[in-house]
C-alpha atoms as a PDB file:
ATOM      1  CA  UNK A   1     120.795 155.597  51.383  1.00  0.00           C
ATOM      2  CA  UNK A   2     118.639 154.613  54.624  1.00  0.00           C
ATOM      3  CA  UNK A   3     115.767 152.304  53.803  1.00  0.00           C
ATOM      4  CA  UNK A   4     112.542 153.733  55.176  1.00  0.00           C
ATOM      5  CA  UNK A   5     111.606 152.687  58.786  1.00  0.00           C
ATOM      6  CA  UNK A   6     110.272 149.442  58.975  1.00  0.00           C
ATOM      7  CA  UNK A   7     111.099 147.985  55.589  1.00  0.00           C
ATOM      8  CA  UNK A   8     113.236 145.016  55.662  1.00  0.00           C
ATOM      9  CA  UNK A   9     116.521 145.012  52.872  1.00  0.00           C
ATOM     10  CA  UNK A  10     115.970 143.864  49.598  1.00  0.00           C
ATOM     11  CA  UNK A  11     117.662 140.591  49.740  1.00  0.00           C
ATOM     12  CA  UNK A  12     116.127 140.026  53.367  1.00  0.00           C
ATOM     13  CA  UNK A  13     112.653 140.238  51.194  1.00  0.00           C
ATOM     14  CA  UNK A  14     113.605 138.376  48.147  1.00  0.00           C
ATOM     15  CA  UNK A  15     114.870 135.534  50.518  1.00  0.00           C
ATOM     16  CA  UNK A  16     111.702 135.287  52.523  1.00  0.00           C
ATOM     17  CA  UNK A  17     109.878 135.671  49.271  1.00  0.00           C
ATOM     18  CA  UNK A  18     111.621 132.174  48.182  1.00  0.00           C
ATOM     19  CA  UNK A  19     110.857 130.650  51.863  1.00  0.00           C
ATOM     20  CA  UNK A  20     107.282 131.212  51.413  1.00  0.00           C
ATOM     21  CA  UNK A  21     107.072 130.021  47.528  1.00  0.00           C
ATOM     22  CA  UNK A  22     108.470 126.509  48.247  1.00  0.00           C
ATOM     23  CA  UNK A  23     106.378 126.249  51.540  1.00  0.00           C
ATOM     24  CA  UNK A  24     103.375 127.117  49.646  1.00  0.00           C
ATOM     25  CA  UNK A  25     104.206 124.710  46.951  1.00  0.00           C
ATOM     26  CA  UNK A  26     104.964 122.297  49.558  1.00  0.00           C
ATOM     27  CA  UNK A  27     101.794 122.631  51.084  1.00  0.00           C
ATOM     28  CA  UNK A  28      99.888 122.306  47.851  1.00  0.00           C
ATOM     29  CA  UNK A  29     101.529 119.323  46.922  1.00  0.00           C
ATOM     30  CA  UNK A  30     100.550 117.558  50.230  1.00  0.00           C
ATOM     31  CA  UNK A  31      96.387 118.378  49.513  1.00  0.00           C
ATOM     32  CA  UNK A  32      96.825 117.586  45.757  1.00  0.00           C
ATOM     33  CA  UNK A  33      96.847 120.435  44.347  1.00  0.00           C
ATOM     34  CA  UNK A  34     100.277 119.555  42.441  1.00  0.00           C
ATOM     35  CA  UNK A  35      99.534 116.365  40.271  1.00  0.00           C
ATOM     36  CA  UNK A  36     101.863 113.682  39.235  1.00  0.00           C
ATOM     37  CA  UNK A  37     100.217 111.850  36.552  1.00  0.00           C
ATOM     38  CA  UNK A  38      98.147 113.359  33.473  1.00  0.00           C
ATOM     39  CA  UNK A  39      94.916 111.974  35.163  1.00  0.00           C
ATOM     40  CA  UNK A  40      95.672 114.258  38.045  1.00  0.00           C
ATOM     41  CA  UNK A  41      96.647 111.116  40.276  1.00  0.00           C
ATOM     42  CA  UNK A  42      99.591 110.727  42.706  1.00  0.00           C
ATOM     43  CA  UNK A  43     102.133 107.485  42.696  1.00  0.00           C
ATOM     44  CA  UNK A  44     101.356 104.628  45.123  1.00  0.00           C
ATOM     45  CA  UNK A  45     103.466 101.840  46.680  1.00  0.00           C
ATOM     46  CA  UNK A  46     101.131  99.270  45.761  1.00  0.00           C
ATOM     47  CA  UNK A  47      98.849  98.334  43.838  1.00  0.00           C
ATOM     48  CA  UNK A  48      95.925  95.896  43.894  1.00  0.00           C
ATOM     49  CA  UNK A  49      94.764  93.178  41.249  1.00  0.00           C
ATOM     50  CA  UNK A  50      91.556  94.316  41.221  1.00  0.00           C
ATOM     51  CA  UNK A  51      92.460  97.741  39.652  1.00  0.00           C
ATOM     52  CA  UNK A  52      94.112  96.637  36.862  1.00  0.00           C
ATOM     53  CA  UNK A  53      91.889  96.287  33.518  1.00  0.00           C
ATOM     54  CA  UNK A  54      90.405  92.685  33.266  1.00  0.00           C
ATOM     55  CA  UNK A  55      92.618  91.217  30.463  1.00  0.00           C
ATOM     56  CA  UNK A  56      90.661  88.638  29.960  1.00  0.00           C
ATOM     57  CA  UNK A  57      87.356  87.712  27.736  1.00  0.00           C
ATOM     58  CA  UNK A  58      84.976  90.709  27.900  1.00  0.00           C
ATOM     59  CA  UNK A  59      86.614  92.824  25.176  1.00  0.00           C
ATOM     60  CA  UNK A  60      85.229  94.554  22.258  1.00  0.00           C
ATOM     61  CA  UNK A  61      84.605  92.788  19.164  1.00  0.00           C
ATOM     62  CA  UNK A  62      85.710  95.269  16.772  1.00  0.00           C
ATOM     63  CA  UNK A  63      89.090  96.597  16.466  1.00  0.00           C
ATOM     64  CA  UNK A  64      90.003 100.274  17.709  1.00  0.00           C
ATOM     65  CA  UNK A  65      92.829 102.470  16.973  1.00  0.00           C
ATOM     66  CA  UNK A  66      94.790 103.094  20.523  1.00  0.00           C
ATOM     67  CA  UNK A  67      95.488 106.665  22.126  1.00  0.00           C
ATOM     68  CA  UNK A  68      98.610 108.361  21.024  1.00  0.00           C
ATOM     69  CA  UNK A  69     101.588 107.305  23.535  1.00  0.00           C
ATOM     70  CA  UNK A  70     102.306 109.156  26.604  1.00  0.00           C
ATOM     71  CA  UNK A  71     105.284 111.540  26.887  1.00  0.00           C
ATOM     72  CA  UNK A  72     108.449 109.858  28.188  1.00  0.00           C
ATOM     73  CA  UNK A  73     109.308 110.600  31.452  1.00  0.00           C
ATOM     74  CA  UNK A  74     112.545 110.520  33.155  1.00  0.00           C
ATOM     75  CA  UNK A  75     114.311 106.935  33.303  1.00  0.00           C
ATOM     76  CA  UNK A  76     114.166 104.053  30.442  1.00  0.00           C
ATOM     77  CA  UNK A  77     110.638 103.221  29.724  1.00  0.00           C
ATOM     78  CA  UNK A  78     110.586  99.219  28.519  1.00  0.00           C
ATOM     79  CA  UNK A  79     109.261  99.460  25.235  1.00  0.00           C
ATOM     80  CA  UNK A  80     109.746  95.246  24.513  1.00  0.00           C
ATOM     81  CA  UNK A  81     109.398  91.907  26.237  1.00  0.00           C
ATOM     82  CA  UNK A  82     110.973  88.914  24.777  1.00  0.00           C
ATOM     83  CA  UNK A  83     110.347  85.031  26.019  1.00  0.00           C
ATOM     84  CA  UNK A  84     112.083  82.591  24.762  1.00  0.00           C
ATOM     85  CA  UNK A  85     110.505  79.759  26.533  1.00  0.00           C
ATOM     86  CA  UNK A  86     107.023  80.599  25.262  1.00  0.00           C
ATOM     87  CA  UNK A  87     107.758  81.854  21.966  1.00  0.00           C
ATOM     88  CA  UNK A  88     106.806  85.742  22.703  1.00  0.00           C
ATOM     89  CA  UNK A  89     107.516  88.490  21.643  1.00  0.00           C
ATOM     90  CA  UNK A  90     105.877  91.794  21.692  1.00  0.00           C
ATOM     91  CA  UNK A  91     105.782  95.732  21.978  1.00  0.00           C
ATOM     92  CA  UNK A  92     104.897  97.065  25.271  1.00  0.00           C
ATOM     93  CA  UNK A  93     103.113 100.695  26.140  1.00  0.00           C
ATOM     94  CA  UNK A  94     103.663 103.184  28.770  1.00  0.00           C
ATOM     95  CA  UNK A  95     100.556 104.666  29.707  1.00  0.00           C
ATOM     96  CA  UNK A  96     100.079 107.642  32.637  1.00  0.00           C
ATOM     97  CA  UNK A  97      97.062 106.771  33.880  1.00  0.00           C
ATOM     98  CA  UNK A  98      95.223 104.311  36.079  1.00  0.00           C
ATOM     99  CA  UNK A  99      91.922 104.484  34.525  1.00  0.00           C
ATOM    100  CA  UNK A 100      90.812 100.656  33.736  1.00  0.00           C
ATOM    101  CA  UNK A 101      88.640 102.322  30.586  1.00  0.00           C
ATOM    102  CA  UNK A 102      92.088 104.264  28.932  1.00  0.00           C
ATOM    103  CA  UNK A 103      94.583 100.797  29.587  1.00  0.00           C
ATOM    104  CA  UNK A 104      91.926  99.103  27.737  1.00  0.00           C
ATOM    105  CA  UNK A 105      92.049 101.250  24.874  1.00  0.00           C
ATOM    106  CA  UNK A 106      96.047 100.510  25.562  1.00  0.00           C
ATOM    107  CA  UNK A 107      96.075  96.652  25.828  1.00  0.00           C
ATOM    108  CA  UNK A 108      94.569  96.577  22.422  1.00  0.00           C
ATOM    109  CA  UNK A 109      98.247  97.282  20.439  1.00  0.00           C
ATOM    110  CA  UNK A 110      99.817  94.852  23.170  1.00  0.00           C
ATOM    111  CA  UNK A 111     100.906  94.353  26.868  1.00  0.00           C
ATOM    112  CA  UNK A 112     101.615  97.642  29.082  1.00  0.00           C
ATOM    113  CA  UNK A 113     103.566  98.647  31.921  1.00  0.00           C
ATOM    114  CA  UNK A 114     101.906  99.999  34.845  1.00  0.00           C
ATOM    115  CA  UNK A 115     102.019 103.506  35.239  1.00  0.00           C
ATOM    116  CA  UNK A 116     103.476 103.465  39.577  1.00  0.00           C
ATOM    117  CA  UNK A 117     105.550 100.597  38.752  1.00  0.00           C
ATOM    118  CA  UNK A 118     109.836 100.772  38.215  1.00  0.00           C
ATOM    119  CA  UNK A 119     111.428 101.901  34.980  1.00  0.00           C
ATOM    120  CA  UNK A 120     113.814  99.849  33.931  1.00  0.00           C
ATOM    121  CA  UNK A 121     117.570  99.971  35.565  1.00  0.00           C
ATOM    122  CA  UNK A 122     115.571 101.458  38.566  1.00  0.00           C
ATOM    123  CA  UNK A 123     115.360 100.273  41.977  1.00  0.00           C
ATOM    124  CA  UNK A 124     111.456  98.317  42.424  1.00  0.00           C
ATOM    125  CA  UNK A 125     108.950  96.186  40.650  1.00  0.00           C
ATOM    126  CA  UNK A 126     108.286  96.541  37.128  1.00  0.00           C
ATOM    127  CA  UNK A 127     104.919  95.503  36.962  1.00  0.00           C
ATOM    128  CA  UNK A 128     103.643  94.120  33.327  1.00  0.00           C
ATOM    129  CA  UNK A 129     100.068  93.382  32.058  1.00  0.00           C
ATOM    130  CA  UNK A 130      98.683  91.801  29.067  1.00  0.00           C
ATOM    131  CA  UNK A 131      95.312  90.317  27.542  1.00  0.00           C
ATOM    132  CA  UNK A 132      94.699  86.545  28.075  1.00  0.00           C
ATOM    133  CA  UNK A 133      91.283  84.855  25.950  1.00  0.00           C
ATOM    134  CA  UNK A 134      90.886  81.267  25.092  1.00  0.00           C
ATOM    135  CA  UNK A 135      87.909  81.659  23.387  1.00  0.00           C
ATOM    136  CA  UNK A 136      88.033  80.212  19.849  1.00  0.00           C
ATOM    137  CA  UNK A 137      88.090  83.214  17.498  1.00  0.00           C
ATOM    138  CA  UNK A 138      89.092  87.012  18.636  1.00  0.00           C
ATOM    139  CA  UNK A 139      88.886  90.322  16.350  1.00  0.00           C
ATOM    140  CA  UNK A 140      92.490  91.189  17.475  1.00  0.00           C
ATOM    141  CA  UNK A 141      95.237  89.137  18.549  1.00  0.00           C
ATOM    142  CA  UNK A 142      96.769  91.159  21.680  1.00  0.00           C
ATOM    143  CA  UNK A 143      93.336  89.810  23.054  1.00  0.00           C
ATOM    144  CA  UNK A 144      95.660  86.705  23.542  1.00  0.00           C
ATOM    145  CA  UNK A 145      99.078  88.558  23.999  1.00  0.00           C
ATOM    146  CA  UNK A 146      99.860  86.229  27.927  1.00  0.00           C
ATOM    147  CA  UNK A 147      97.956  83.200  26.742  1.00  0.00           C
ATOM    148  CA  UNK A 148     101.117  81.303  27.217  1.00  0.00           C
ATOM    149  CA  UNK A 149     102.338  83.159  30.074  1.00  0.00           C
ATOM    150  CA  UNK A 150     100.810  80.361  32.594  1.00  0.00           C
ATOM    151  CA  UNK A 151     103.369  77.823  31.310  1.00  0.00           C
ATOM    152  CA  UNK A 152     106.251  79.925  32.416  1.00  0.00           C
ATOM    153  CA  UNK A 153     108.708  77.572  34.622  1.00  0.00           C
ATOM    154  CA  UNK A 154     111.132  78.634  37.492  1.00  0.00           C
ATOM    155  CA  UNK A 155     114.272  79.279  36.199  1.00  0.00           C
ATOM    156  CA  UNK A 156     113.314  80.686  32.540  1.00  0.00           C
ATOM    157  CA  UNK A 157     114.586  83.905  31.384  1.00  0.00           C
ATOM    158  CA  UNK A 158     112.307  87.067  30.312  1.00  0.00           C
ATOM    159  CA  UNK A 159     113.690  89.755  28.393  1.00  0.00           C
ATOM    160  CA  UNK A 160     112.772  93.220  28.542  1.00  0.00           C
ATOM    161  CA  UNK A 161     114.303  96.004  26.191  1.00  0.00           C
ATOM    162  CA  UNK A 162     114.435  99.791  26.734  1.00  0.00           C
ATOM    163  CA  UNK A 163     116.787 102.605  26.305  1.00  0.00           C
ATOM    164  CA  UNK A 164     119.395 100.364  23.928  1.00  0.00           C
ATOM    165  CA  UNK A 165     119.465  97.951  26.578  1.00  0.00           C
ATOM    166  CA  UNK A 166     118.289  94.208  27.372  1.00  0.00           C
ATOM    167  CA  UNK A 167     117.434  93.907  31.072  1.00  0.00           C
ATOM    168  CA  UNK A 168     117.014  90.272  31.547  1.00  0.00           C
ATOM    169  CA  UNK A 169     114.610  88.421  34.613  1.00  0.00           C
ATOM    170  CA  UNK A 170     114.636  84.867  36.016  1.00  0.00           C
ATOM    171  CA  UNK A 171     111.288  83.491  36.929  1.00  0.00           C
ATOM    172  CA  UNK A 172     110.461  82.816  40.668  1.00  0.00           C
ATOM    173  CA  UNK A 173     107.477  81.662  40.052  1.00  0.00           C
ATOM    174  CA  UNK A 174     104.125  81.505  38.795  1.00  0.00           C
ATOM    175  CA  UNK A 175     100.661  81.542  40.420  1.00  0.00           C
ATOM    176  CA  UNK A 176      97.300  82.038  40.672  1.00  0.00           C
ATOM    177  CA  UNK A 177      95.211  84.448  42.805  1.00  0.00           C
ATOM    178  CA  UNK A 178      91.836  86.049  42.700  1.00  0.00           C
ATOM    179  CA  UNK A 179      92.045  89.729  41.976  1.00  0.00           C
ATOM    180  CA  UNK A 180      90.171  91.156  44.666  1.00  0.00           C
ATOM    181  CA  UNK A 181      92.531  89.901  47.283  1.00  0.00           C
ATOM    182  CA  UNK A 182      96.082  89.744  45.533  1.00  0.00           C
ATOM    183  CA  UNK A 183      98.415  92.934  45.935  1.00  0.00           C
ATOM    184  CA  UNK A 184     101.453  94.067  44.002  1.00  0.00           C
ATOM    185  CA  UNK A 185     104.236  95.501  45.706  1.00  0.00           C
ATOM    186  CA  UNK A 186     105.232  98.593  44.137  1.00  0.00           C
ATOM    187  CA  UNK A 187     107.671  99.285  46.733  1.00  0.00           C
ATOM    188  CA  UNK A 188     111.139 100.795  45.589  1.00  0.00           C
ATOM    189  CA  UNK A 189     113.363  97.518  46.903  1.00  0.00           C
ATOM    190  CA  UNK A 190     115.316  95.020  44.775  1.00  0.00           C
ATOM    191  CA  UNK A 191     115.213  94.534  40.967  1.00  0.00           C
ATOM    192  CA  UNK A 192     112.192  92.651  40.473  1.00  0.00           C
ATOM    193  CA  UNK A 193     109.397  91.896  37.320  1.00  0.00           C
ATOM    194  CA  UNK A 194     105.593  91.105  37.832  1.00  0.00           C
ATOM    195  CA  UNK A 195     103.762  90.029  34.703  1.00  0.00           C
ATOM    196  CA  UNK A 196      99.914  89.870  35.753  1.00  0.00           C
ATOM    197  CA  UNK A 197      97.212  88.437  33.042  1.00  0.00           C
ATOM    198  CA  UNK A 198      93.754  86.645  33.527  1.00  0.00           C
ATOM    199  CA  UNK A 199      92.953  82.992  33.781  1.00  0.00           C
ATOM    200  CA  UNK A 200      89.791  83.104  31.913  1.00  0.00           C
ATOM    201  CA  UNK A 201      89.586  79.260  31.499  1.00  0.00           C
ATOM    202  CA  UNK A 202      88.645  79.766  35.461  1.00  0.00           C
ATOM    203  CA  UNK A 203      86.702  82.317  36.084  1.00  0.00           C
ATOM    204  CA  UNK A 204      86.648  86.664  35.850  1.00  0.00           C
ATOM    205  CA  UNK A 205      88.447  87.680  39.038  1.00  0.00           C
ATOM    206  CA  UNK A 206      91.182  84.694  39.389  1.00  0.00           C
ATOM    207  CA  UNK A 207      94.585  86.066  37.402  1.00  0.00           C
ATOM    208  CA  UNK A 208      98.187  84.470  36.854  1.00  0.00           C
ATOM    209  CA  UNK A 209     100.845  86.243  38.752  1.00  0.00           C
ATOM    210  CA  UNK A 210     104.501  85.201  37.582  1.00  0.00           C
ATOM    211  CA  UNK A 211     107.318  87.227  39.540  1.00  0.00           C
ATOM    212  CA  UNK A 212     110.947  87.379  38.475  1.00  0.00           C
ATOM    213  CA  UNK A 213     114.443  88.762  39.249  1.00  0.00           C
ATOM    214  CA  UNK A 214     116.897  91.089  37.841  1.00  0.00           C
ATOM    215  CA  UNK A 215     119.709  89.062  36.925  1.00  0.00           C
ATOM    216  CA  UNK A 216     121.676  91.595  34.519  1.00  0.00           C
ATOM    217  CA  UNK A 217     121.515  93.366  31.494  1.00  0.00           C
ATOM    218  CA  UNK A 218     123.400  94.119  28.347  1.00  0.00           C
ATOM    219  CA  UNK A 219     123.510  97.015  25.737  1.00  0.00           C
ATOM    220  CA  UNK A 220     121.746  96.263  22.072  1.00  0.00           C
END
């Protein structure tokens, strides 16, 4: 049978049909219309100081029950940091979201990962942040989770679980910047850590930056 003048076949249709469903979707994706994270936001390459939460002092003074985890997404989420050399220990979070009033509500069960950051076994930076306070009595310990993080040494070894797996880091180095200038590099090169936390003994925008390298890893 003939198909009427003018009307394409039906596989020419269903073909240009598909053409102009992943252009369109395309298109939307390049205006926002197709988010990546549950806050609607898209992924960056980098990431500056000043956005992260101010893990220092200024914290609630009564304790607060903290938002249900995020949904895994693809890749090994850390879920623990171990180090040795400072006696630490602790659970980490994986929230989707940027917003410095939600990590907040995260840092108070313990350090988090940053959401544009590397998973683990990933190439990039896994980026790590944590509450720092030396004042003399707090309603909630993870208000002190880094304190010791400053006394990290070139050379000592950070441990960070996830998946069944140990990923272990060798520190580069440690230092101090103010938060409205320093940048993280969320760029996906190299197996690298950043743990970020405040240096309230100084003042409200300097932080403690310690970056380390992938050195291997081993299954639990």
């Amino acid at each position: 049978m003939k198909n009427p003048r003018n009307k394409p076949p039906f596989p020419v249709f269903l073909a240009t049909s598909v053409v102009v469903f992943f252009l369109t979707l395309s298109a939307a994706s390049s205006v926002g219309f197709v988010p990546y994270y549950i806050d609607g936001s898209e992924p960056t390459r980098s990431v500056s100081i000043a956005e992260l939460p101010e893990l220092g002092e200024e914290i609630a003074a009564q304790e607060a029950a903290a938002p249900e985890a995020a949904e895994e997404v693809k890749g090994v989420l850390p879920t623990r940091v171990r180090i040795a050399a400072i006696d630490l220990d602790l659970p980490l979070s994986n929230p989707e979201t940027r917003d410095i009033a939600k990590l907040d509500e995260y840092l108070k069960d313990g350090p988090a990962r940053y959401a544009d950051s590397a998973l683990l076994g990933e190439k990039g930076n896994v980026l790590l942040f944590g509450h720092s306070s030396h004042l003399p009595v707090v309603h909630n310990a993870m208000y002190k989770a880094f304190n010791r993080v400053p006394e990290l040494e070139v050379g000592d070894m950070i441990e960070v679980e996830g998946g069944g797996t140990v990923y272990s880091y060798r520190v580069l180095g440690v230092k101090k910047v103010n938060a409205e200038e320093g940048i993280i590099d969320l760029s996906r090169e190299g197996n690298r850590l950043t743990i970020v936390t405040c240096d309230t003994l100084t003042g409200k925008s300097s932080r403690f930056v310690v970056d380390a390298e992938l050195i291997g890893f081993y299954a639990l």
